[in-house]
Every structure is written in structure tokens, then in C-alpha cells.
C-alpha atoms as a PDB file:
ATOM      1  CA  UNK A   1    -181.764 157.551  48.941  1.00  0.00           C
ATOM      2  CA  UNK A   2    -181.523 161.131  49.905  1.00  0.00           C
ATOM      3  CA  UNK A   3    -179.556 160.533  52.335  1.00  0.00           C
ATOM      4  CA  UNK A   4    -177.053 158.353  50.947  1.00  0.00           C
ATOM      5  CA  UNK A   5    -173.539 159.495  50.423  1.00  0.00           C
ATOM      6  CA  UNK A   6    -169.926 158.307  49.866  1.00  0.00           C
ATOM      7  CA  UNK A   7    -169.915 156.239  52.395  1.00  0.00           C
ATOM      8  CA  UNK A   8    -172.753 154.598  51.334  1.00  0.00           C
ATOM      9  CA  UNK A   9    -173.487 151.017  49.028  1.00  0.00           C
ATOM     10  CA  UNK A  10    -177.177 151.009  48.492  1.00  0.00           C
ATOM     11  CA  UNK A  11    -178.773 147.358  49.158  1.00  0.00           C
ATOM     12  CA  UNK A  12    -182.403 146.593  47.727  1.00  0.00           C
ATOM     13  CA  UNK A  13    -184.147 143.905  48.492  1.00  0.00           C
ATOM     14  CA  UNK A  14    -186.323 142.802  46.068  1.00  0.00           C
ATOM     15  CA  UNK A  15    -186.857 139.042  47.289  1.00  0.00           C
ATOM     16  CA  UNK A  16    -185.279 138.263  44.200  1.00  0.00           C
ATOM     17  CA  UNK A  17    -187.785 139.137  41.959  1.00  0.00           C
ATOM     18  CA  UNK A  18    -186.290 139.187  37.953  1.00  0.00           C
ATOM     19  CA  UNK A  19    -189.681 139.902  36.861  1.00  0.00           C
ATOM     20  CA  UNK A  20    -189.970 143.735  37.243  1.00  0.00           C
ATOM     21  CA  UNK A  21    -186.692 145.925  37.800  1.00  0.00           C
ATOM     22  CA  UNK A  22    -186.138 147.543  40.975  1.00  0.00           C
ATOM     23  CA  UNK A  23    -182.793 149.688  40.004  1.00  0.00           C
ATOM     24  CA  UNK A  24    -182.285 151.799  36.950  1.00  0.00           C
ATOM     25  CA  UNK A  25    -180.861 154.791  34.966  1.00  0.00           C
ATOM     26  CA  UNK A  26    -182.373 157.519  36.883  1.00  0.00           C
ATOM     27  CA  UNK A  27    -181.732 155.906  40.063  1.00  0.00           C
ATOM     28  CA  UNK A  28    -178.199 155.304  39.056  1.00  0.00           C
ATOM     29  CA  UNK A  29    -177.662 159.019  38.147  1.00  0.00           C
ATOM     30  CA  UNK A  30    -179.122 160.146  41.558  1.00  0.00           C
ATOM     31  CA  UNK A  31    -177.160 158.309  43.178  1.00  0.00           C
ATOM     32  CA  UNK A  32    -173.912 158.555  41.703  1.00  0.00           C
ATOM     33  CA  UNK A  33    -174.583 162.339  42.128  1.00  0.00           C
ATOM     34  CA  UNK A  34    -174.869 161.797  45.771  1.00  0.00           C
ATOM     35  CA  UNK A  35    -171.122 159.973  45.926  1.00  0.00           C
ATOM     36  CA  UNK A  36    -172.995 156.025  46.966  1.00  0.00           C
ATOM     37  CA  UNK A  37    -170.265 154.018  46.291  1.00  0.00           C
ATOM     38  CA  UNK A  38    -172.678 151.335  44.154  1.00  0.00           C
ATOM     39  CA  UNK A  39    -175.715 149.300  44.458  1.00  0.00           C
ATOM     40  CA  UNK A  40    -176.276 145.780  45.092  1.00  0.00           C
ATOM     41  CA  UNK A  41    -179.997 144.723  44.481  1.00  0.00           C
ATOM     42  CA  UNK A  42    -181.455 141.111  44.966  1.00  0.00           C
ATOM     43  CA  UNK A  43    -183.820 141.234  42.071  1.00  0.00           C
ATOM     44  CA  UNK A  44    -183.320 142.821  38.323  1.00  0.00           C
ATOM     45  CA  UNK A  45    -182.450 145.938  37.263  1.00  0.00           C
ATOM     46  CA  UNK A  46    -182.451 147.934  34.100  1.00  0.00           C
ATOM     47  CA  UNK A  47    -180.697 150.977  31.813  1.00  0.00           C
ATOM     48  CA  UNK A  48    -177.729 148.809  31.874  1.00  0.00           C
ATOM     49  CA  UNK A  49    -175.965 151.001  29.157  1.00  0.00           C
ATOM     50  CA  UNK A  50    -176.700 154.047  31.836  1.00  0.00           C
ATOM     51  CA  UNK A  51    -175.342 153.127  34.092  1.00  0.00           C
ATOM     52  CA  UNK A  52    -172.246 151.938  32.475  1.00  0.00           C
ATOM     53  CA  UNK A  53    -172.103 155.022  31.057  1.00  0.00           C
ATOM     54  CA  UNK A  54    -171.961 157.236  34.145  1.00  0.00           C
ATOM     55  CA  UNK A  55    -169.647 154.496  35.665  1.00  0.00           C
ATOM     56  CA  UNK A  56    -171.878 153.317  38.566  1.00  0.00           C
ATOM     57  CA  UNK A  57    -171.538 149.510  39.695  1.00  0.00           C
ATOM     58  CA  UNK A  58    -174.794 148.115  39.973  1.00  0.00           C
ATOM     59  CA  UNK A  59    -174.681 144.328  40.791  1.00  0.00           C
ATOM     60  CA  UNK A  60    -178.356 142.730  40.426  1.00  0.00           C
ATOM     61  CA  UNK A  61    -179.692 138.882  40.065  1.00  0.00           C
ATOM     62  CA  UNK A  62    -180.944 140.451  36.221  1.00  0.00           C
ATOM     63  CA  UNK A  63    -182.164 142.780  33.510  1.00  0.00           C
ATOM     64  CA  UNK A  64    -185.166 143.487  32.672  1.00  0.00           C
ATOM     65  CA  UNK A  65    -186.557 146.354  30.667  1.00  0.00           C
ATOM     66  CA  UNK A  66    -190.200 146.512  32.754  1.00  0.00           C
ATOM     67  CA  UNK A  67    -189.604 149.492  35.184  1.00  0.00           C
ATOM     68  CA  UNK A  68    -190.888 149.437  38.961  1.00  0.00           C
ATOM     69  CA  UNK A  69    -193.509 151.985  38.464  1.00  0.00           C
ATOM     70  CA  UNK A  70    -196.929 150.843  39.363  1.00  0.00           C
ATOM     71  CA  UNK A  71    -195.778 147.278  40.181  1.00  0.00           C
ATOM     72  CA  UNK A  72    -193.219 148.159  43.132  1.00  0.00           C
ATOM     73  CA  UNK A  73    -193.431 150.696  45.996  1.00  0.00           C
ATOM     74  CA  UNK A  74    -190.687 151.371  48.405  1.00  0.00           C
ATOM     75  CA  UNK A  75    -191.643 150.280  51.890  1.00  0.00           C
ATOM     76  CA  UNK A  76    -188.708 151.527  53.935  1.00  0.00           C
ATOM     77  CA  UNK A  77    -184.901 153.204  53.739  1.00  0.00           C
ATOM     78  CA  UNK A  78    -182.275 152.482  56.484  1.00  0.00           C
ATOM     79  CA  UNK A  79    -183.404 149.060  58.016  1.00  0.00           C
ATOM     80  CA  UNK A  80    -182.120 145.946  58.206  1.00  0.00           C
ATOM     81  CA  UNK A  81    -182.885 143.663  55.058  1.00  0.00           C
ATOM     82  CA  UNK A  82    -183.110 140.585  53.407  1.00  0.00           C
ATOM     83  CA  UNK A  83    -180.542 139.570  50.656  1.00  0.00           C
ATOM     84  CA  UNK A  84    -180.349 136.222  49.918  1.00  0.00           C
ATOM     85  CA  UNK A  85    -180.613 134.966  53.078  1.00  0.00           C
ATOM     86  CA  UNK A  86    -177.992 137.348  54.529  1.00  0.00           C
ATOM     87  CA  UNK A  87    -179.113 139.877  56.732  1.00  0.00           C
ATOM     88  CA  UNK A  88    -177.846 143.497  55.372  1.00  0.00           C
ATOM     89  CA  UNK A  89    -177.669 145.815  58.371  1.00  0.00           C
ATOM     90  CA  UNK A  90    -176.924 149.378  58.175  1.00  0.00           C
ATOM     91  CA  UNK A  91    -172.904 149.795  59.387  1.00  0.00           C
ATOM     92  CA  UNK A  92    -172.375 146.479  57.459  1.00  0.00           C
ATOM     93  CA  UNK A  93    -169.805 146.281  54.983  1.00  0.00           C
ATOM     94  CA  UNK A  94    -171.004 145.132  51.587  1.00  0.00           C
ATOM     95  CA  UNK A  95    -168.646 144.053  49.095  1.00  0.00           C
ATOM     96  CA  UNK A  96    -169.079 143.289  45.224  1.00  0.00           C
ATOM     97  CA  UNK A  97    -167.591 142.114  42.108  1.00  0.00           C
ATOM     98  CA  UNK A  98    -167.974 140.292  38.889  1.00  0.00           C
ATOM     99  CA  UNK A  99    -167.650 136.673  41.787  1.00  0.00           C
ATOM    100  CA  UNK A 100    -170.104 137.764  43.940  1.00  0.00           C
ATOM    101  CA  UNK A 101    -171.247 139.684  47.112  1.00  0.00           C
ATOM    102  CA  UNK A 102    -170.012 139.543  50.286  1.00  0.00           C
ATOM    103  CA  UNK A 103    -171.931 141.210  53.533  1.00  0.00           C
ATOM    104  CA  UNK A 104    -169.443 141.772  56.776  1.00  0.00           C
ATOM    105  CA  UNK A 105    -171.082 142.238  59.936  1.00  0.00           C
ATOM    106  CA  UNK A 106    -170.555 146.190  60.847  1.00  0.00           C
ATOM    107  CA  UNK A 107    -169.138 144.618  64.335  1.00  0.00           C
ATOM    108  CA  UNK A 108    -166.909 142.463  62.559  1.00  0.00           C
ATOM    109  CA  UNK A 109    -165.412 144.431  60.374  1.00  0.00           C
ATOM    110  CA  UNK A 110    -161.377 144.388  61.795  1.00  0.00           C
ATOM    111  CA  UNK A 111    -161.386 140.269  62.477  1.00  0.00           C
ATOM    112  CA  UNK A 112    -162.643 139.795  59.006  1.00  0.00           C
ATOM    113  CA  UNK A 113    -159.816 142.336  57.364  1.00  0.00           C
ATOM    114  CA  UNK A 114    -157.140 140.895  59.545  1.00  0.00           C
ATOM    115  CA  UNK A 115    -158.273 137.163  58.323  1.00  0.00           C
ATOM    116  CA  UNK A 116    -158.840 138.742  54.696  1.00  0.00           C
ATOM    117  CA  UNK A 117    -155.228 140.338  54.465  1.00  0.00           C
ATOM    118  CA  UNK A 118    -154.281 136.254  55.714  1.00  0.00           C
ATOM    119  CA  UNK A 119    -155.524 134.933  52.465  1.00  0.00           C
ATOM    120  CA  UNK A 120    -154.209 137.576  50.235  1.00  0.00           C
ATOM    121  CA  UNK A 121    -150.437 137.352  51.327  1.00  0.00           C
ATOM    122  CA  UNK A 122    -151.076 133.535  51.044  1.00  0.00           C
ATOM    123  CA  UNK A 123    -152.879 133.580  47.276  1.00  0.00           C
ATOM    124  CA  UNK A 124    -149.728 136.213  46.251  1.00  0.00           C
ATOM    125  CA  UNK A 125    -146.663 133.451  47.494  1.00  0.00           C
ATOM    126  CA  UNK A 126    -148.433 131.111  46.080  1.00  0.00           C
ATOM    127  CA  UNK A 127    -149.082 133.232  42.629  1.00  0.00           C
ATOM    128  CA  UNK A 128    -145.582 134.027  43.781  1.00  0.00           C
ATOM    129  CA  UNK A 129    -143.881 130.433  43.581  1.00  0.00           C
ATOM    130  CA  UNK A 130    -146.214 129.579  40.656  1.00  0.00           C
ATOM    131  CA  UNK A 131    -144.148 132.365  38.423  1.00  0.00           C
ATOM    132  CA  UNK A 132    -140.895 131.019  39.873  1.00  0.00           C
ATOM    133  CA  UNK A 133    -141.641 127.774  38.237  1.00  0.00           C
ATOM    134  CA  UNK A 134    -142.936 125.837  41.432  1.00  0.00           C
ATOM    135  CA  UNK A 135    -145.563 123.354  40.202  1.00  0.00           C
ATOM    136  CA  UNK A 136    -149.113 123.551  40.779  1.00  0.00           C
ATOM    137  CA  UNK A 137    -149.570 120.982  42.799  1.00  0.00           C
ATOM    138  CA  UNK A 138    -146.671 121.765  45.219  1.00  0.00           C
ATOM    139  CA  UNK A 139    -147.496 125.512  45.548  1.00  0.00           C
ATOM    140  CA  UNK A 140    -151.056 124.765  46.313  1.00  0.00           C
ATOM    141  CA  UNK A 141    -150.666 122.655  49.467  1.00  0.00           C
ATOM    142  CA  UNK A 142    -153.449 122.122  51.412  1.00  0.00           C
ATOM    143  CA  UNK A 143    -152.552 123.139  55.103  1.00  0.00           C
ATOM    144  CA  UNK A 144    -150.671 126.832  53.513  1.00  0.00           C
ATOM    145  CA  UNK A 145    -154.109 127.323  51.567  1.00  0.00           C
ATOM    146  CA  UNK A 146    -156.072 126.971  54.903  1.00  0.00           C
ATOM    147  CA  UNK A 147    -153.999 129.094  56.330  1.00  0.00           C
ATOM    148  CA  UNK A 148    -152.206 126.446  58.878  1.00  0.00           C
ATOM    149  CA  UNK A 149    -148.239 127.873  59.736  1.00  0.00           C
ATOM    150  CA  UNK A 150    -145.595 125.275  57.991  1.00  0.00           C
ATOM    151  CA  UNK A 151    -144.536 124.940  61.530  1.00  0.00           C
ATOM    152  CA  UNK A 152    -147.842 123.926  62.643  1.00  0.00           C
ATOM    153  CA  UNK A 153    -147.952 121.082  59.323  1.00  0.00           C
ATOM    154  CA  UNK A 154    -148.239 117.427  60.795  1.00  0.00           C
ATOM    155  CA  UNK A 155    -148.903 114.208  59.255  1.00  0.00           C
ATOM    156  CA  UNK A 156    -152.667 115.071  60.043  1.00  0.00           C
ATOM    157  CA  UNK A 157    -152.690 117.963  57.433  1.00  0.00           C
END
């Protein structure tokens, strides 16, 4: 974590574990101190209240109040990891929010935006229309929410 900066999520993986923590208050501080942009841990953390405090998203599987020491030891900074299935690469982009977390391939990164920026525009005409008084069920076709052009729109859609 020394190294971490602003440019920096932290990712631990924790195999999922909810039975110990492997983030907390200190941590939190430290890092926050550093400029890492957040944490995203696949197992339970702890000092909730903290961390809220100081501001710093932590997204975790849990709480717990049982802290790491003597039951977890760090085994390696920097590396690729495990979390939930996804492989977490350094370069990668990591994403989270009160939905989820996502994990963008580092060599990725500018199809995914240009497909991300697709949906948006499409979610906001349709949030759009909705306000205008279209009705649900109209606004929300199936072809404009999968992103297929009205031109494109056959019998098959």
C-alpha cells in the first residue's frame, strides 16, 4: 500500500472470506492519506463508522468486527488477483457503487467507454421520453435498449 496513490483503487482478495476482516479504519486512513481513490475487498471489512467518517469508499462482501491480525498475512502487493472469479490486473479499471463492481480490462479500457457512453445517451432519451409523458412500455423498446439503430429495427427485433 505504500505505493498506492491517486490513481490507485486498492483490490484485496480475500477469497471471500466474511469470517475475519481484511480492510479497516487504520487501513482506510493510510490510504486515504496516500490519495487511493477507494477499496474494493472480496471478503469483510470493519471500522465502518471510520471510514465513513474520513469519506473513503470501501466496498466489501461484509462487516465484521474480528480484525486480520494473527489470522491473515499479506502474501503479495501489485499482482494479478482473484475477485470473484474476475481476474483484477494491475492497469485494470475497477469500478464501484452501491450495484456492484465492475473490473475493465486495462487493454480495453476505450471500447468499453465508447460502448458505456452508448448506454448512457440511450438510458437518458429514454428517462428523457418517460418525463415527456411517453409510456413505459413504448419508451422501453427492446431493439433501442440493446442498442440496435431505429433504422436497423426489423420485424426480427
Amino acid at each position: 500500500m505504500a505505493d498506492a496513490n491517486s490513481s490507485n483503487v486498492i483490490v484485496v482478495a480475500n477469497d471471500g472470506r466474511t469470517d475475519v476482516s481484511c480492510w479497516g479504519g487504520l487501513l482506510s486512513l493510510g490510504a486515504s492519506l496516500n490519495g487511493v481513490r477507494g477499496v474494493v475487498a472480496d471478503g469483510a471489512c470493519r471500522d465502518v463508522h471510520e471510514t465513513r467518517e474520513i469519506g473513503f469508499p470501501v466496498f466489501a462482501k461484509g462487516r465484521i468486527p474480528a480484525t486480520a491480525r494473527g489470522r491473515l498475512q499479506q502474501r503479495s502487493t501489485g499482482e494479478p488477483v482473484q475477485l470473484g472469479g474476475v481476474t483484477v490486473t494491475p492497469g485494470d479499471l475497477v469500478l464501484a457503487d452501491e450495484t456492484g463492481v465492475v473490473v475493465v480490462p486495462g487493454s480495453r479500457l476505450e471500447e468499453v467507454l465508447e460502448h458505456a457512453q452508448g448506454v448512457a445517451a440511450r438510458e437518458q432519451a429514454i428517462a428523457a421520453e418517460l418525463r415527456a409523458g411517453v409510456a413505459l412500455h413504448e419508451a422501453m423498446r427492446d431493439a433501442r435498449l440493446a442498442g440496435i439503430p431505429e433504422s436497423e429495427i426489423t420485424e426480427e427485433h
